[in-house]
N, C-alpha and C. Protein backbone atom coordinates (compact mmCIF):
# COMPACT_ATOMS: atom_id res chain seq x y z
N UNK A 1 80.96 82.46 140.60
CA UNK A 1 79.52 82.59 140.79
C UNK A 1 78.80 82.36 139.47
N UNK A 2 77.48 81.96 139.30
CA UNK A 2 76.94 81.61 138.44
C UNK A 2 75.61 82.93 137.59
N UNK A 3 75.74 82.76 136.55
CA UNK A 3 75.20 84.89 136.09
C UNK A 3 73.97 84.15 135.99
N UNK A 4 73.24 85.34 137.18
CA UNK A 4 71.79 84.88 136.69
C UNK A 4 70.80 85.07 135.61
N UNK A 5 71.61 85.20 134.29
CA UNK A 5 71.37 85.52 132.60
C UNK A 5 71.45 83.93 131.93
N UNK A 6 72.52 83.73 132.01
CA UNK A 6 73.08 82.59 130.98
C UNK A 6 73.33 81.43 131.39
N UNK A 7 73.36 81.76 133.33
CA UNK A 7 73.26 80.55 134.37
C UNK A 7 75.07 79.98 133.82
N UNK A 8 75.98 81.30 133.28
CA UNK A 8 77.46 79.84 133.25
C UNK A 8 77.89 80.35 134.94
N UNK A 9 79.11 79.71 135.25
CA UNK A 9 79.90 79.81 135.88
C UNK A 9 81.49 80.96 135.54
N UNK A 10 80.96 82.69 135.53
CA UNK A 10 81.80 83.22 135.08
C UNK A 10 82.18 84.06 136.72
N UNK A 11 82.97 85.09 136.09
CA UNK A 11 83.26 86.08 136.72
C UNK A 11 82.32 87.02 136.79
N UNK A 12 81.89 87.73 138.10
CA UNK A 12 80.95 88.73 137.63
C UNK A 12 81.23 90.09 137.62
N UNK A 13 80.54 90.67 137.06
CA UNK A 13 81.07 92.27 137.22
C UNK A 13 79.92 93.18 137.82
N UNK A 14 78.68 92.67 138.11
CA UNK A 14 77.89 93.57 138.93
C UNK A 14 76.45 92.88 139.09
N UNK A 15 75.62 92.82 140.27
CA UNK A 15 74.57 92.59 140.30
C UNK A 15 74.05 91.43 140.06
N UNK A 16 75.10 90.42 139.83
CA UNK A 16 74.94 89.03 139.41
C UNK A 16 75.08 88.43 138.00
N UNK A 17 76.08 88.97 137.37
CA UNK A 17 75.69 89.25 136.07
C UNK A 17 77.35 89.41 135.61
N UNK A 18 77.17 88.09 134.38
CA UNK A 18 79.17 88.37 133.91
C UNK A 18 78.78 89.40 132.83
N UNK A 19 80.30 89.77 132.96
CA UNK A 19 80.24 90.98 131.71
C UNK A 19 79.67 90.87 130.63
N UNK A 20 79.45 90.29 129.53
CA UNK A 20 78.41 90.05 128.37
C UNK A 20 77.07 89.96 128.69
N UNK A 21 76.79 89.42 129.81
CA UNK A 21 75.16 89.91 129.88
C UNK A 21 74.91 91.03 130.83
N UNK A 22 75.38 91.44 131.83
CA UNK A 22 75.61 93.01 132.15
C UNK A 22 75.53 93.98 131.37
N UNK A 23 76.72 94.22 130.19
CA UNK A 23 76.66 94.98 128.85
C UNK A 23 75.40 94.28 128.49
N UNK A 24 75.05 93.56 128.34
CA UNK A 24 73.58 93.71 127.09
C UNK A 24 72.64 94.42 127.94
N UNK A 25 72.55 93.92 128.89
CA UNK A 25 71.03 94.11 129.89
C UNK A 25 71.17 95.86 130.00
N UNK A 26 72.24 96.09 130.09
CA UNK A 26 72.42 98.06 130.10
C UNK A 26 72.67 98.52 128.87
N UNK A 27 72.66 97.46 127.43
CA UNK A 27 72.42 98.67 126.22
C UNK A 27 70.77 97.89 126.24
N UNK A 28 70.00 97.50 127.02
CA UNK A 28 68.75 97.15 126.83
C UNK A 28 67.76 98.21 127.23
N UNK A 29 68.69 97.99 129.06
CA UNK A 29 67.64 99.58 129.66
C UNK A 29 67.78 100.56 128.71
N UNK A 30 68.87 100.72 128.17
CA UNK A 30 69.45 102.23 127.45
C UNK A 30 68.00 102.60 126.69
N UNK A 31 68.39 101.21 125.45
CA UNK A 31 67.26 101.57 124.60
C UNK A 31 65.63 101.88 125.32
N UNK A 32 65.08 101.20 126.39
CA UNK A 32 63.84 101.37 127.12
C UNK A 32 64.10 102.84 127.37
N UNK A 33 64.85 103.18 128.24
CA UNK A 33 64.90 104.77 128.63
C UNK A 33 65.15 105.74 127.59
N UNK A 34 65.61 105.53 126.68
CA UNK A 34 65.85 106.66 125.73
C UNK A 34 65.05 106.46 123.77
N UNK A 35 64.40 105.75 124.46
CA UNK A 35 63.66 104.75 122.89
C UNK A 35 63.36 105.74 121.75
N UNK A 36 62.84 107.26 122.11
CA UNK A 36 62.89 108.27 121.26
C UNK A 36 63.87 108.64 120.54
N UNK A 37 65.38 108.81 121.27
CA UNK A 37 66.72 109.00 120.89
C UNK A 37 66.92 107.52 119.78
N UNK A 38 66.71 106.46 120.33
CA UNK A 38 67.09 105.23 119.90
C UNK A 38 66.55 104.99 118.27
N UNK A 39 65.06 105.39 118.22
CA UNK A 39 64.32 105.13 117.25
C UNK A 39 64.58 106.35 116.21
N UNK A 40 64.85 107.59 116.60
CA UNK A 40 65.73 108.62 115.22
C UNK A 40 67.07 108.56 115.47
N UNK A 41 67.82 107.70 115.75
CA UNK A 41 69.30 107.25 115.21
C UNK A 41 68.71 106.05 114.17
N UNK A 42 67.85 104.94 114.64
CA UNK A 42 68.05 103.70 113.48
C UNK A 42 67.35 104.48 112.44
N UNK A 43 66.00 105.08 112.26
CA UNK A 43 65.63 105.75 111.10
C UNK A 43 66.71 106.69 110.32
N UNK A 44 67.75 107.19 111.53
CA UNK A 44 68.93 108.04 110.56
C UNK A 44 69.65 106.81 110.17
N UNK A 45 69.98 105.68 110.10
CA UNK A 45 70.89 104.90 110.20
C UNK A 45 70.54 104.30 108.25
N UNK A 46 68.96 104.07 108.76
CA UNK A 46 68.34 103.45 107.32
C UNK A 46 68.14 104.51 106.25
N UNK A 47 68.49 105.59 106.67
CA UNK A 47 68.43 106.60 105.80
C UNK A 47 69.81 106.50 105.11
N UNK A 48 70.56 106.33 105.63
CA UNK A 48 72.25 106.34 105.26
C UNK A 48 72.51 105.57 104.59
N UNK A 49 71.86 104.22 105.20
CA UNK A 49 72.00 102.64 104.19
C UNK A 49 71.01 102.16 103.93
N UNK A 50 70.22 102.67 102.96
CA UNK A 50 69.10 102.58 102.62
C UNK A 50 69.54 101.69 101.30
N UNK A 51 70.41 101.67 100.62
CA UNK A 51 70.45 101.02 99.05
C UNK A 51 70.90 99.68 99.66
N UNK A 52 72.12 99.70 100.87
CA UNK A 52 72.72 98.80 101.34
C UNK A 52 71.50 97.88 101.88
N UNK A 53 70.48 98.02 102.89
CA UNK A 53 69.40 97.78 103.83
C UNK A 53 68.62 96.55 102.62
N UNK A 54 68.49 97.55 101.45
CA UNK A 54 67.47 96.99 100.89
C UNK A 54 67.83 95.67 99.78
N UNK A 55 69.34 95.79 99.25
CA UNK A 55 69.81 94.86 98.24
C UNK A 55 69.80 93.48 99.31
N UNK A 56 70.19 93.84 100.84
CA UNK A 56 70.26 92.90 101.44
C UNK A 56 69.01 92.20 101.60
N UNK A 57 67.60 92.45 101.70
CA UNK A 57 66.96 91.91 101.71
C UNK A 57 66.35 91.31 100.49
N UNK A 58 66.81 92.01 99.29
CA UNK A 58 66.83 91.31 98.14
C UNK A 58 67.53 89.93 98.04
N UNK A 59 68.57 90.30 98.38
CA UNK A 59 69.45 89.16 98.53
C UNK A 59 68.81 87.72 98.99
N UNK A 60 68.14 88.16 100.67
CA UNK A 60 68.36 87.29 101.02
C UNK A 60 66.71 86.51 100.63
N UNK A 61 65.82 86.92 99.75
CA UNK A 61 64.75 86.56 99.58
C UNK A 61 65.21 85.38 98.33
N UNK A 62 66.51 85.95 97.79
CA UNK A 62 66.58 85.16 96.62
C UNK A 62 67.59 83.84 97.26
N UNK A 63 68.03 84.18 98.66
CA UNK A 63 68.83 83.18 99.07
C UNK A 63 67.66 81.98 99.89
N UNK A 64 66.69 82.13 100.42
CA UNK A 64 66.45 81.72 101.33
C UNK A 64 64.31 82.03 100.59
N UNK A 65 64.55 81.81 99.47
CA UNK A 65 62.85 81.80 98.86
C UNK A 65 61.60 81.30 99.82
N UNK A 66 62.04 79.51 100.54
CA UNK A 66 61.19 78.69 100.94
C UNK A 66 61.07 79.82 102.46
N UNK A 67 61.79 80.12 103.09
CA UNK A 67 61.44 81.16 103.98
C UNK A 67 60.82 82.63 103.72
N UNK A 68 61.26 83.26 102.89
CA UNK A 68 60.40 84.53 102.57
C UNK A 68 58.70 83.59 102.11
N UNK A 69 58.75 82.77 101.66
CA UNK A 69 57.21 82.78 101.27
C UNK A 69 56.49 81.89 102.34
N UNK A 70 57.16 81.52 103.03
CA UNK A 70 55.86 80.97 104.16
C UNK A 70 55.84 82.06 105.32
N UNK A 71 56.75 82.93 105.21
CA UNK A 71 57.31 84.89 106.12
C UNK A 71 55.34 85.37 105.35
N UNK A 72 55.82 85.84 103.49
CA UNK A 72 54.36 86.03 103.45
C UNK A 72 52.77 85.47 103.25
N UNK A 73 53.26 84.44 103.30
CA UNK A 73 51.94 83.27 103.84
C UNK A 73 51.38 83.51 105.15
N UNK A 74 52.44 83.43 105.96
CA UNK A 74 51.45 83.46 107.74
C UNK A 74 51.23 85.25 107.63
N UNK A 75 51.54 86.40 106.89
CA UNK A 75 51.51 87.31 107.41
C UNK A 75 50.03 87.81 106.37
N UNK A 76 49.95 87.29 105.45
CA UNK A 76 48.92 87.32 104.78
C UNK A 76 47.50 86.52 105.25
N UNK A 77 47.91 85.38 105.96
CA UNK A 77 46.75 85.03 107.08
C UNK A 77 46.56 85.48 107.89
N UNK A 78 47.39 86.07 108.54
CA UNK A 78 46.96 86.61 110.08
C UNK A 78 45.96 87.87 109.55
N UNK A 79 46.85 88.91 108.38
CA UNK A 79 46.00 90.31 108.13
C UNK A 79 44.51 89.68 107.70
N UNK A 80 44.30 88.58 107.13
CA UNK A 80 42.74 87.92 106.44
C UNK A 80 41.97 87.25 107.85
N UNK A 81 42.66 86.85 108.54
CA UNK A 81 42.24 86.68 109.62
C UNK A 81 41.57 84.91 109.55
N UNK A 82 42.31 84.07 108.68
CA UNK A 82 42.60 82.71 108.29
C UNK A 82 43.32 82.39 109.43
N UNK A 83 44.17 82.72 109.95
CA UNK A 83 45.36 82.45 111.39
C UNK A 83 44.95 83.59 112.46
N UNK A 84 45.04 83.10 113.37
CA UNK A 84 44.74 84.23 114.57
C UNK A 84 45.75 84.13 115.12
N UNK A 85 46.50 85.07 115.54
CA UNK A 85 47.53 85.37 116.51
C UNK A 85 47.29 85.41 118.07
N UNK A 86 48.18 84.36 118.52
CA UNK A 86 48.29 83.98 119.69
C UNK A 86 48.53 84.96 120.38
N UNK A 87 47.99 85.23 121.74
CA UNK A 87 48.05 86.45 122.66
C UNK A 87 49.41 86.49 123.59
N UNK A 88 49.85 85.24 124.03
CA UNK A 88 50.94 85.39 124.37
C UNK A 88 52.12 83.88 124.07
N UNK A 89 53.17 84.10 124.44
CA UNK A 89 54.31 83.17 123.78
C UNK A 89 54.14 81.78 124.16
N UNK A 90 54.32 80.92 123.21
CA UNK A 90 53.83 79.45 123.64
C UNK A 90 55.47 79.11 124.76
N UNK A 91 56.07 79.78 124.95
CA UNK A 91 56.99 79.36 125.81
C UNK A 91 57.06 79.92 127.25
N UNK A 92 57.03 81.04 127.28
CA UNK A 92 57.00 82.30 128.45
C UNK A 92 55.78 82.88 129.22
N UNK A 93 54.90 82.70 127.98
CA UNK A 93 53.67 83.08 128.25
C UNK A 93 53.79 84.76 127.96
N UNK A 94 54.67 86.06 127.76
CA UNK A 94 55.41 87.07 127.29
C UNK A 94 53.92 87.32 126.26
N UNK A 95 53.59 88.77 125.99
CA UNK A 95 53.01 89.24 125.22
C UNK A 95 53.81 89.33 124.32
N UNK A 96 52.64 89.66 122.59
CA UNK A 96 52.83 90.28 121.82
C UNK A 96 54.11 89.06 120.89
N UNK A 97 53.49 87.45 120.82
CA UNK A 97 54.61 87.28 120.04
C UNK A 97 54.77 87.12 118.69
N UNK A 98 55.81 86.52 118.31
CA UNK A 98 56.12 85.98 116.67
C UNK A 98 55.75 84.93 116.13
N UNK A 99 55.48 84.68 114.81
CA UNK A 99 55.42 83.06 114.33
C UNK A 99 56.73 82.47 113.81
N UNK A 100 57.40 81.35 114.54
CA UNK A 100 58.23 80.80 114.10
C UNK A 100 57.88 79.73 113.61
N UNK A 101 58.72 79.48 112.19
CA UNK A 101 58.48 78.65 111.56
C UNK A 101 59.53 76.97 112.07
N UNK A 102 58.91 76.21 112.25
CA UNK A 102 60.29 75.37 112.49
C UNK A 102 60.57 74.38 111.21
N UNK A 103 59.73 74.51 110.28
CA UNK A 103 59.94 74.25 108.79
C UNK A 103 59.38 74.42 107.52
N UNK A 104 60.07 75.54 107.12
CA UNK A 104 59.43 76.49 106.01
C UNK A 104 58.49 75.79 104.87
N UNK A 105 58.52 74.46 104.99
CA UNK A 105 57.24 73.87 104.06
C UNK A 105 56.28 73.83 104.15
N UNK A 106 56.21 74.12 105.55
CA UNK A 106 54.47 74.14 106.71
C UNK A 106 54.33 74.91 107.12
N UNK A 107 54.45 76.32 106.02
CA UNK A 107 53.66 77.79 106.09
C UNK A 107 52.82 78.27 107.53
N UNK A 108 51.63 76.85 107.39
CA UNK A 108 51.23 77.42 108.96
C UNK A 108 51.15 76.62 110.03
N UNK A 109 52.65 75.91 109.84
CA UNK A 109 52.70 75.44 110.95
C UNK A 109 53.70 76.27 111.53
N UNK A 110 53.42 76.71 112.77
CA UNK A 110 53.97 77.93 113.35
C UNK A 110 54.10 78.05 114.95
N UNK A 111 55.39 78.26 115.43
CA UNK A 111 54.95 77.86 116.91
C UNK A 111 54.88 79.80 117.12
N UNK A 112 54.32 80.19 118.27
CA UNK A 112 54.31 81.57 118.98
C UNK A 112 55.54 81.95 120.01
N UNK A 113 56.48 82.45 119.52
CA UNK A 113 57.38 82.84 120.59
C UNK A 113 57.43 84.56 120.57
N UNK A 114 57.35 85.16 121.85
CA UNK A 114 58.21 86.38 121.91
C UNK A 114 59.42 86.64 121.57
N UNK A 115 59.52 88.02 121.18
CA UNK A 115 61.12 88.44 120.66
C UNK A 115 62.31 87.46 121.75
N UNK A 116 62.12 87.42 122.91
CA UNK A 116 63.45 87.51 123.81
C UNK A 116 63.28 85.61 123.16
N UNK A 117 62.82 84.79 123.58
CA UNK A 117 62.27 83.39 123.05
C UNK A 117 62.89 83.43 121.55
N UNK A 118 61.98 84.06 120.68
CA UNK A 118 62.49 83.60 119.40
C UNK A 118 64.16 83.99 119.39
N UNK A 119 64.47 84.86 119.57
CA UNK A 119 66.63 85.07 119.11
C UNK A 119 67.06 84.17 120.42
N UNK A 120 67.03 84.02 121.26
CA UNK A 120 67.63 83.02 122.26
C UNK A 120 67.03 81.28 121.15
N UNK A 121 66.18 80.87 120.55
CA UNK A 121 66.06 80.23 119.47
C UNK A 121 66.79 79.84 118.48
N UNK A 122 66.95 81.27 117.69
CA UNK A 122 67.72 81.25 116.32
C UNK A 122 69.38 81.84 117.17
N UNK A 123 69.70 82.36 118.09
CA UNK A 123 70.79 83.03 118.26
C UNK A 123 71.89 82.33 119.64
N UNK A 124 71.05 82.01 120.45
CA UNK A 124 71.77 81.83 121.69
C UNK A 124 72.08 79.85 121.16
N UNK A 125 71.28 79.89 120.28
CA UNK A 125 71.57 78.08 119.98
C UNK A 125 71.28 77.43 121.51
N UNK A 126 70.19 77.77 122.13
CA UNK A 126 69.96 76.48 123.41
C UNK A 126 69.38 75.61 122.74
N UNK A 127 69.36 74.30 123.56
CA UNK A 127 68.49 73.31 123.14
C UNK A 127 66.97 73.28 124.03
N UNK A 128 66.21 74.44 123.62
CA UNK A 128 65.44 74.08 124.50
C UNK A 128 63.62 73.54 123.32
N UNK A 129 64.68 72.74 121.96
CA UNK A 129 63.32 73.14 121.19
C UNK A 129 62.60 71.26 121.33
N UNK A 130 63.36 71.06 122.63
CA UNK A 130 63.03 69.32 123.04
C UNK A 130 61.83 69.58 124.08
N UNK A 131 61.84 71.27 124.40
CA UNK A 131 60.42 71.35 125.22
C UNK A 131 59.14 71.41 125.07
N UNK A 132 58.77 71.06 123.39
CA UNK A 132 57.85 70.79 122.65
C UNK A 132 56.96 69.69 123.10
């Protein structure tokens, strides 16, 4: 049968849904239903690795410069109000989205995706950036 998540052709284990997106979709509700619990474990979490948390983002500002500065370019327009933030995702139509950059030289050139949009983007590797 085919998971109505990822659309492969797996095995399923419940509700339409192969095991890897089953497990996600129920540590998803988790976090929705228990978001209080959820949100003082990661604040305990960054408390713990707080030196760790932070060299990493040192790190990676010094790895990846042309991205941290067009990161504070669009975020410094939007607060001046030079860029207006799009109300919902140029893909989904999904409230509340992000600015993705699709090349850090063109600060504001920026498409609008929601969270689930932008990491299915940078993470799931689809090709869906030919829907432009």
């Amino acid at each position: 049968m085919i998971c109505k998540n990822c659309k492969e052709n797996k095995r399923h284990k419940a509700k339409g849904y192969c095991e890897p997106c089953y497990d996600k979709l129920r540590r998803r509700q988790h976090r929705v239903e228990n978001k209080g619990i959820v949100n003082k474990q990661q604040k305990e979490y960054y408390i713990r690795n707080k030196e760790k948390i932070v060299l990493k983002r040192k790190e990676d500002r010094v790895l990846n410069p042309m991205r941290h500065r067009a990161r504070e370019l669009i975020k410094r327009a939007i607060r001046s109000g030079t860029v207006i933030r799009m109300s919902s995702c140029s893909n989904c139509d999904n409230k509340n989205p992000e600015a993705h950059h699709d090349d850090y030289t063109k600060p504001f050139d920026v498409r609008w995706l929601c969270k689930r949009c932008h990491m299915q983007l940078h993470h799931l590797k689809d090709d869906w950036s030919a829907k432009d």
